[in-house]
PDB file of N, CA and C in Angstrom:
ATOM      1  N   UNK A   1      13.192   5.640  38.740  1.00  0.00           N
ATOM      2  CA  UNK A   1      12.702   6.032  37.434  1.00  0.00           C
ATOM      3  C   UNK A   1      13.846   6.612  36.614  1.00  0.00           C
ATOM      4  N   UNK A   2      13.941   6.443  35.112  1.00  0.00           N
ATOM      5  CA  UNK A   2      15.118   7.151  34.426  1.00  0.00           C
ATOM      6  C   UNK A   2      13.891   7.795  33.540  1.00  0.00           C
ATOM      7  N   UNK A   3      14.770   8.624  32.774  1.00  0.00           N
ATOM      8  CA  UNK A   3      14.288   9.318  32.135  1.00  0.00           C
ATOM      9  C   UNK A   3      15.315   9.304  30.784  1.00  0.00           C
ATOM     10  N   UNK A   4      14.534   9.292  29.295  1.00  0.00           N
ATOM     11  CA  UNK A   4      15.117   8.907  28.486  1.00  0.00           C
ATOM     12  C   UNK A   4      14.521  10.448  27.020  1.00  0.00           C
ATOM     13  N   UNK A   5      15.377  10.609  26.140  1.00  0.00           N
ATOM     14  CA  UNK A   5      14.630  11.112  24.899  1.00  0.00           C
ATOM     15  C   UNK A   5      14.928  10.704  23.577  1.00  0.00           C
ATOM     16  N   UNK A   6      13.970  10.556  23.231  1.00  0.00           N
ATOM     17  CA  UNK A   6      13.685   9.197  21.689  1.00  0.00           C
ATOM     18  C   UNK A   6      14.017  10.187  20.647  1.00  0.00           C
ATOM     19  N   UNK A   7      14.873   9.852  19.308  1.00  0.00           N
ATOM     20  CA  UNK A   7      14.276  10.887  18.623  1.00  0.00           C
ATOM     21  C   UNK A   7      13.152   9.672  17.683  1.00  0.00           C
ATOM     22  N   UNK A   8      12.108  10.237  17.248  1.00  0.00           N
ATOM     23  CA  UNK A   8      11.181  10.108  16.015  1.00  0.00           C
ATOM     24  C   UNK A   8      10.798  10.748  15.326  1.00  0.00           C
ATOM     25  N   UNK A   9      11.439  10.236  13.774  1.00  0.00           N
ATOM     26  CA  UNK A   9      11.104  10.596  12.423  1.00  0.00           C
ATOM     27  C   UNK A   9       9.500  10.392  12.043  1.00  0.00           C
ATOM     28  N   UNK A  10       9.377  11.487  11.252  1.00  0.00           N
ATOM     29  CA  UNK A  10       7.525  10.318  10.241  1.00  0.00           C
ATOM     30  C   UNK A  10       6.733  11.177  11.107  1.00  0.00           C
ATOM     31  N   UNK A  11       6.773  12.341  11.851  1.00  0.00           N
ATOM     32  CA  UNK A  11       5.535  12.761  12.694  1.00  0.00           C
ATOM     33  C   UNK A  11       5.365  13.937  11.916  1.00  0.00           C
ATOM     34  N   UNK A  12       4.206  14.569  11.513  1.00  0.00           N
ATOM     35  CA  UNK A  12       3.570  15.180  10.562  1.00  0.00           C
ATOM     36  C   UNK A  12       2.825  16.381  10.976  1.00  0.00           C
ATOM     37  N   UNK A  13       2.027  15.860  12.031  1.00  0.00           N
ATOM     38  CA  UNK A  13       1.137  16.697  12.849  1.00  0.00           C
ATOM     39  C   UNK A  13       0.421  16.485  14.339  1.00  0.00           C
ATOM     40  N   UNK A  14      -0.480  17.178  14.786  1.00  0.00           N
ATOM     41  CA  UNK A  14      -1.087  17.037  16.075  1.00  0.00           C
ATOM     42  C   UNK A  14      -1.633  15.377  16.862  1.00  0.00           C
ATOM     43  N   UNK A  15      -1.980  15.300  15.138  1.00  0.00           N
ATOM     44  CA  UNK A  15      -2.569  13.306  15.583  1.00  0.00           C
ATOM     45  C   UNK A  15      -1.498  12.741  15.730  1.00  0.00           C
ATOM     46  N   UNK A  16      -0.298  12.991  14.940  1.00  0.00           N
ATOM     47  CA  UNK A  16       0.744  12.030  15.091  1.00  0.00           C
ATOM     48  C   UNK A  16       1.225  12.176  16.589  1.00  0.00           C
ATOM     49  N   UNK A  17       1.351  13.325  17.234  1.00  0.00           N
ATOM     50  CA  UNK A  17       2.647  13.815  18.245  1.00  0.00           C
ATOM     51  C   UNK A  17       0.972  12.908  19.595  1.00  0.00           C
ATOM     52  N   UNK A  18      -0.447  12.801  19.364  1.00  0.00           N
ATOM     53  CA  UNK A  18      -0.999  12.305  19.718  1.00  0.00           C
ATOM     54  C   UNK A  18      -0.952  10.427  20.312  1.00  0.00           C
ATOM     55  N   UNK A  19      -1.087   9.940  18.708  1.00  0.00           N
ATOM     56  CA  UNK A  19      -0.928   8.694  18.444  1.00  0.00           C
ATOM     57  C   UNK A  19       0.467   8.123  19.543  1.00  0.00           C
ATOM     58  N   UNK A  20       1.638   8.786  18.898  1.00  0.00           N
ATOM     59  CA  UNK A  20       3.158   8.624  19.997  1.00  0.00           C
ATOM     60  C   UNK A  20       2.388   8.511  21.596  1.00  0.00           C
ATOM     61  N   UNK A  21       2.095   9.400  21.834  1.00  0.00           N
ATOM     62  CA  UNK A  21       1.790   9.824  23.589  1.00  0.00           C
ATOM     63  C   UNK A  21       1.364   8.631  24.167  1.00  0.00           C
ATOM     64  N   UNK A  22      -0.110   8.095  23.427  1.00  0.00           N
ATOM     65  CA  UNK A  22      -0.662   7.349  23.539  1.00  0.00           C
ATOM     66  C   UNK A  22      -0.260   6.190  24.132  1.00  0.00           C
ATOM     67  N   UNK A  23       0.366   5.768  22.492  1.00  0.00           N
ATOM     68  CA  UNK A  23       1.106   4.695  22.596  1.00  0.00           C
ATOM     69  C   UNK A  23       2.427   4.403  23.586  1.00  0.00           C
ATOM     70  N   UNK A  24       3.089   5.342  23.461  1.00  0.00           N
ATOM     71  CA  UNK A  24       3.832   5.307  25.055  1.00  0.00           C
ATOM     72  C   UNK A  24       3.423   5.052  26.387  1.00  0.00           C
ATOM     73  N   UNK A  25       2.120   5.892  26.652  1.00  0.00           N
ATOM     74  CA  UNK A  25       1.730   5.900  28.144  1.00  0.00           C
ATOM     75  C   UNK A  25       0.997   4.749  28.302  1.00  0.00           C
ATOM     76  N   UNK A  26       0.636   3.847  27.158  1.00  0.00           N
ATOM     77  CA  UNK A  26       0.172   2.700  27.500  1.00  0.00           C
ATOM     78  C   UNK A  26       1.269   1.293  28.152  1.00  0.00           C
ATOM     79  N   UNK A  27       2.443   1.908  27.568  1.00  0.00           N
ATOM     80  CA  UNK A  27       3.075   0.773  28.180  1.00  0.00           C
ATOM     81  C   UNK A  27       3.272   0.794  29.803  1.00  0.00           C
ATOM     82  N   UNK A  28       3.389  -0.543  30.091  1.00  0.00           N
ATOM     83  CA  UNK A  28       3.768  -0.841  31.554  1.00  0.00           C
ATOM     84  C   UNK A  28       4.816  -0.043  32.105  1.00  0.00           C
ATOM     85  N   UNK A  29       5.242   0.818  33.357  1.00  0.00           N
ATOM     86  CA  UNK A  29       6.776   1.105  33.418  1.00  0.00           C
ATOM     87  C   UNK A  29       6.632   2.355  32.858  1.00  0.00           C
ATOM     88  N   UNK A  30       5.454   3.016  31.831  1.00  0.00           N
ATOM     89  CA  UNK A  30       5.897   4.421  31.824  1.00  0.00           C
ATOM     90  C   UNK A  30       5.176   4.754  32.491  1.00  0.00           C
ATOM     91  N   UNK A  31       5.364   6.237  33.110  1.00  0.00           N
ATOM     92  CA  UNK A  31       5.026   7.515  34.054  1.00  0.00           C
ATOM     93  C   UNK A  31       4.689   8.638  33.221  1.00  0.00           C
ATOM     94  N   UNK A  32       5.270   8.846  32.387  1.00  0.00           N
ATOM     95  CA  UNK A  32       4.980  10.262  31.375  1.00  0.00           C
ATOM     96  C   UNK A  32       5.724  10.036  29.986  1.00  0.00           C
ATOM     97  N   UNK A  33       5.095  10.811  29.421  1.00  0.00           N
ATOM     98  CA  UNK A  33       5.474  11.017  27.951  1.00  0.00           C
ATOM     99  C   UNK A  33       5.085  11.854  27.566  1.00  0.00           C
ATOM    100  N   UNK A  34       6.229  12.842  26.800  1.00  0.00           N
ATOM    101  CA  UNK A  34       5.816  13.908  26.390  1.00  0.00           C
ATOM    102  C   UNK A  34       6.495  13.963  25.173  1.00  0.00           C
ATOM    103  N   UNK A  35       5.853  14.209  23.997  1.00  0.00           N
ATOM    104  CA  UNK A  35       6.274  13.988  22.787  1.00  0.00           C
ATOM    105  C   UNK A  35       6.171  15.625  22.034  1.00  0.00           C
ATOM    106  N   UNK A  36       7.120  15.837  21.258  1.00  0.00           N
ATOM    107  CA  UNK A  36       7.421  16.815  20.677  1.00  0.00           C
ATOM    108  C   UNK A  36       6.999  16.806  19.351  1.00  0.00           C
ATOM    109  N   UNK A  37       6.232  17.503  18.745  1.00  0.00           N
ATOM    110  CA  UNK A  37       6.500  17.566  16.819  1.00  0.00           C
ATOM    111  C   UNK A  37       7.784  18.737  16.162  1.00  0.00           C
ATOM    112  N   UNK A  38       7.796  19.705  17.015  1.00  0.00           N
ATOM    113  CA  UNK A  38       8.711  20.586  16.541  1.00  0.00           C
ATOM    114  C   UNK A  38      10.234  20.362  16.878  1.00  0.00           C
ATOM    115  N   UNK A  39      10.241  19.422  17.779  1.00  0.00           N
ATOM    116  CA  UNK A  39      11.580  18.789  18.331  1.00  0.00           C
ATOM    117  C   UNK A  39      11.767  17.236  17.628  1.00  0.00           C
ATOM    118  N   UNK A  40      10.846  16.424  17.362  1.00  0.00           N
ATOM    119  CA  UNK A  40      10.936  15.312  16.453  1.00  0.00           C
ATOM    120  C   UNK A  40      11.336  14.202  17.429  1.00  0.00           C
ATOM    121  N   UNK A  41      10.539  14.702  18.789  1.00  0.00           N
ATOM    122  CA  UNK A  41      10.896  13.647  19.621  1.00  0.00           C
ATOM    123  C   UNK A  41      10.255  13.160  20.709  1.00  0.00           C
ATOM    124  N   UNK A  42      10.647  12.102  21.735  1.00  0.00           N
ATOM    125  CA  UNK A  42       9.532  12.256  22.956  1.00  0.00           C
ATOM    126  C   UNK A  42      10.730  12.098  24.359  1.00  0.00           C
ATOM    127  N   UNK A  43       9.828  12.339  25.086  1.00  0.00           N
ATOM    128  CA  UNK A  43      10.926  12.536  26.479  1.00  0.00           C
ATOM    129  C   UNK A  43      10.178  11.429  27.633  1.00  0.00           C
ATOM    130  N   UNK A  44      10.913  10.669  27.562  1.00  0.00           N
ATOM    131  CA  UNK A  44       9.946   9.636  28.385  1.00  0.00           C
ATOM    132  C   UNK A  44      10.637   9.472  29.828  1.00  0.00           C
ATOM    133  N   UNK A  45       9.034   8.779  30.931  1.00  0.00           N
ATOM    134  CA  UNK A  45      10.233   8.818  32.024  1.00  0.00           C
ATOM    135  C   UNK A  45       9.529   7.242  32.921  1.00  0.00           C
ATOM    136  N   UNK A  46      10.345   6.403  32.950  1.00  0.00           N
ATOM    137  CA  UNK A  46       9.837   5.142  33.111  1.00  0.00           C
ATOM    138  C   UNK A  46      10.790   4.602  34.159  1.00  0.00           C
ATOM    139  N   UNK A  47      10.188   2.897  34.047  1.00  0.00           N
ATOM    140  CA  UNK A  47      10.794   2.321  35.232  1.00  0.00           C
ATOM    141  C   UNK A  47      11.764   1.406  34.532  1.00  0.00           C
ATOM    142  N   UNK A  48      13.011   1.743  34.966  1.00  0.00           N
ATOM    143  CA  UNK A  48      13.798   0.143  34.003  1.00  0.00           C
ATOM    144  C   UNK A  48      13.780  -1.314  34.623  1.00  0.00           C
ATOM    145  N   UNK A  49      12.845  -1.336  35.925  1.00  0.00           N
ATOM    146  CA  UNK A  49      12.860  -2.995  35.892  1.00  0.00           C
ATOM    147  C   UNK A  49      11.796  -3.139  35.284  1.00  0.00           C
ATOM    148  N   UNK A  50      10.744  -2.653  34.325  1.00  0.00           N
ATOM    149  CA  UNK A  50       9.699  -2.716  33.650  1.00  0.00           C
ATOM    150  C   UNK A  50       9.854  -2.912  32.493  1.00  0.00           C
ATOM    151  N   UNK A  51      10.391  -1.981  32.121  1.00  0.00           N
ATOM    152  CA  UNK A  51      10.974  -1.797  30.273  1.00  0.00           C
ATOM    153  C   UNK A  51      12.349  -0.971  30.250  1.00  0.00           C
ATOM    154  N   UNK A  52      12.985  -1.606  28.699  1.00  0.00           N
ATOM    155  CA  UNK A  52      13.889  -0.894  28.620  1.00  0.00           C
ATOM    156  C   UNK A  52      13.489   0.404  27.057  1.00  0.00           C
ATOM    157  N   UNK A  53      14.966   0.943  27.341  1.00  0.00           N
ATOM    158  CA  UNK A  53      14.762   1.870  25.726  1.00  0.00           C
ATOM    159  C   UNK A  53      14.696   1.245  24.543  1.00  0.00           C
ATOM    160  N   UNK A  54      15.088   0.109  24.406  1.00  0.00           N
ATOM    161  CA  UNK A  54      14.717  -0.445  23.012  1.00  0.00           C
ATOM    162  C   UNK A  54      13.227  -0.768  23.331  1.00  0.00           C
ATOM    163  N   UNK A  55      12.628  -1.293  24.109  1.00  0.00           N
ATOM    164  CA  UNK A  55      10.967  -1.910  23.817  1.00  0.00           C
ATOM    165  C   UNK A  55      10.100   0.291  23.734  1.00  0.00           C
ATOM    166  N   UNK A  56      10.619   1.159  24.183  1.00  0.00           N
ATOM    167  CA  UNK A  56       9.907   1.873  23.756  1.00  0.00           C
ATOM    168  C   UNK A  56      10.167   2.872  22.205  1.00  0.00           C
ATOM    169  N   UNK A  57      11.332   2.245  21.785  1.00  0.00           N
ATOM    170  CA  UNK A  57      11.502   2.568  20.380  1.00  0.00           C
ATOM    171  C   UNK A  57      10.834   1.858  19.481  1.00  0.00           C
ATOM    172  N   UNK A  58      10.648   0.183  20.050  1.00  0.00           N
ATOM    173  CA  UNK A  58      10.043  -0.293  19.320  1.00  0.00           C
ATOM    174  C   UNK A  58       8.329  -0.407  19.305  1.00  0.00           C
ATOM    175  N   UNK A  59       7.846   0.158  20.398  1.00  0.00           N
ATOM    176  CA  UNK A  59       6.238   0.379  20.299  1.00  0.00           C
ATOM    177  C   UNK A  59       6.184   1.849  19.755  1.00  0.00           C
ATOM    178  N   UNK A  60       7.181   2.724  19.676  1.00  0.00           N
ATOM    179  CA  UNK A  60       7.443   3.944  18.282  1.00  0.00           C
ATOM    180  C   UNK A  60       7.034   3.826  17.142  1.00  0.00           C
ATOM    181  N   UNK A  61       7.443   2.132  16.903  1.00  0.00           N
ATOM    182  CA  UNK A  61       8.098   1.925  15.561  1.00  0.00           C
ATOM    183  C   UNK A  61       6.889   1.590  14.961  1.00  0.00           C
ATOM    184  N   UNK A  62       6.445   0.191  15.991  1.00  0.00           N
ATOM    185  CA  UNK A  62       5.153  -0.317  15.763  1.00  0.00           C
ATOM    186  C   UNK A  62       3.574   0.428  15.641  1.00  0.00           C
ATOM    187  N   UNK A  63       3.976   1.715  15.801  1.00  0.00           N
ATOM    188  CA  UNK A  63       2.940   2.957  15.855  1.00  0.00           C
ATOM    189  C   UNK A  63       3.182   3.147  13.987  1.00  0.00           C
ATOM    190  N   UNK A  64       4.039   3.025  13.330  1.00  0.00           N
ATOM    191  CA  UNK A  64       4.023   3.262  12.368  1.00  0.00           C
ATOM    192  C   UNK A  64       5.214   4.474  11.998  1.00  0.00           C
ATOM    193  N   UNK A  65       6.056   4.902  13.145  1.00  0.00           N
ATOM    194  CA  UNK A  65       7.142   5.681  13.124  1.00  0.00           C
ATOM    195  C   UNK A  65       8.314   4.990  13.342  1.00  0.00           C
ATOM    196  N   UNK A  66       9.803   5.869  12.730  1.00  0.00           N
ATOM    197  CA  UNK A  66      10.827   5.717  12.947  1.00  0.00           C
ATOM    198  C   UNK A  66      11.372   6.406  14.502  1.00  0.00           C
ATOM    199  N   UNK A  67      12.249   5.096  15.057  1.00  0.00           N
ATOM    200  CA  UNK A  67      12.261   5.540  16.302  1.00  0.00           C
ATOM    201  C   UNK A  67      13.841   5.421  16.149  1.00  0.00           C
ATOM    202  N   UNK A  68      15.146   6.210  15.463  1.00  0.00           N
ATOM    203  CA  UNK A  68      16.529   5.941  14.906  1.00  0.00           C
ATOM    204  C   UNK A  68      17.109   5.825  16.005  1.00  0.00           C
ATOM    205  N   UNK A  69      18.479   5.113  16.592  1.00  0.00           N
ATOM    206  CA  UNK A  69      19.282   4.838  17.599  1.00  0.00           C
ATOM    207  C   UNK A  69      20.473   6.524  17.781  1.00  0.00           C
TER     208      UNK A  69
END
């Protein structure tokens, strides 16, 4: 398992730092996600023969947030 931390822009409040979690722990390959609003970020901890860090920036993105490199 690695463990990675995203930053994401565009999060507002409780639903948002929600919506993120969500959408993270649904993917294949993750284990946890823990997303921050006061840090502007999430701390993920997954499998890399599953997924990499770009496919979970981009189901960030596809949430409707900026997920910046």
């Amino acid at each position: 398992m690695n463990e990675v931390t995203i930053k994401i822009e565009g999060m507002s409040c409780g639903g948002c730092v929600r919506n993120v979690t969500g959408v993270l722990q649904a993917l294949k390959g993750v284990s946890a996600a823990e997303v921050s609003l006061e840090g502007a970020c999430a701390r993920v901890i997954y499998d890399p023969a599953l997924l990499g860090v770009e496919q979970l920036r981009e189901a960030v993105e596809a949430a409707g947030f900026d997920a910046p490199v």
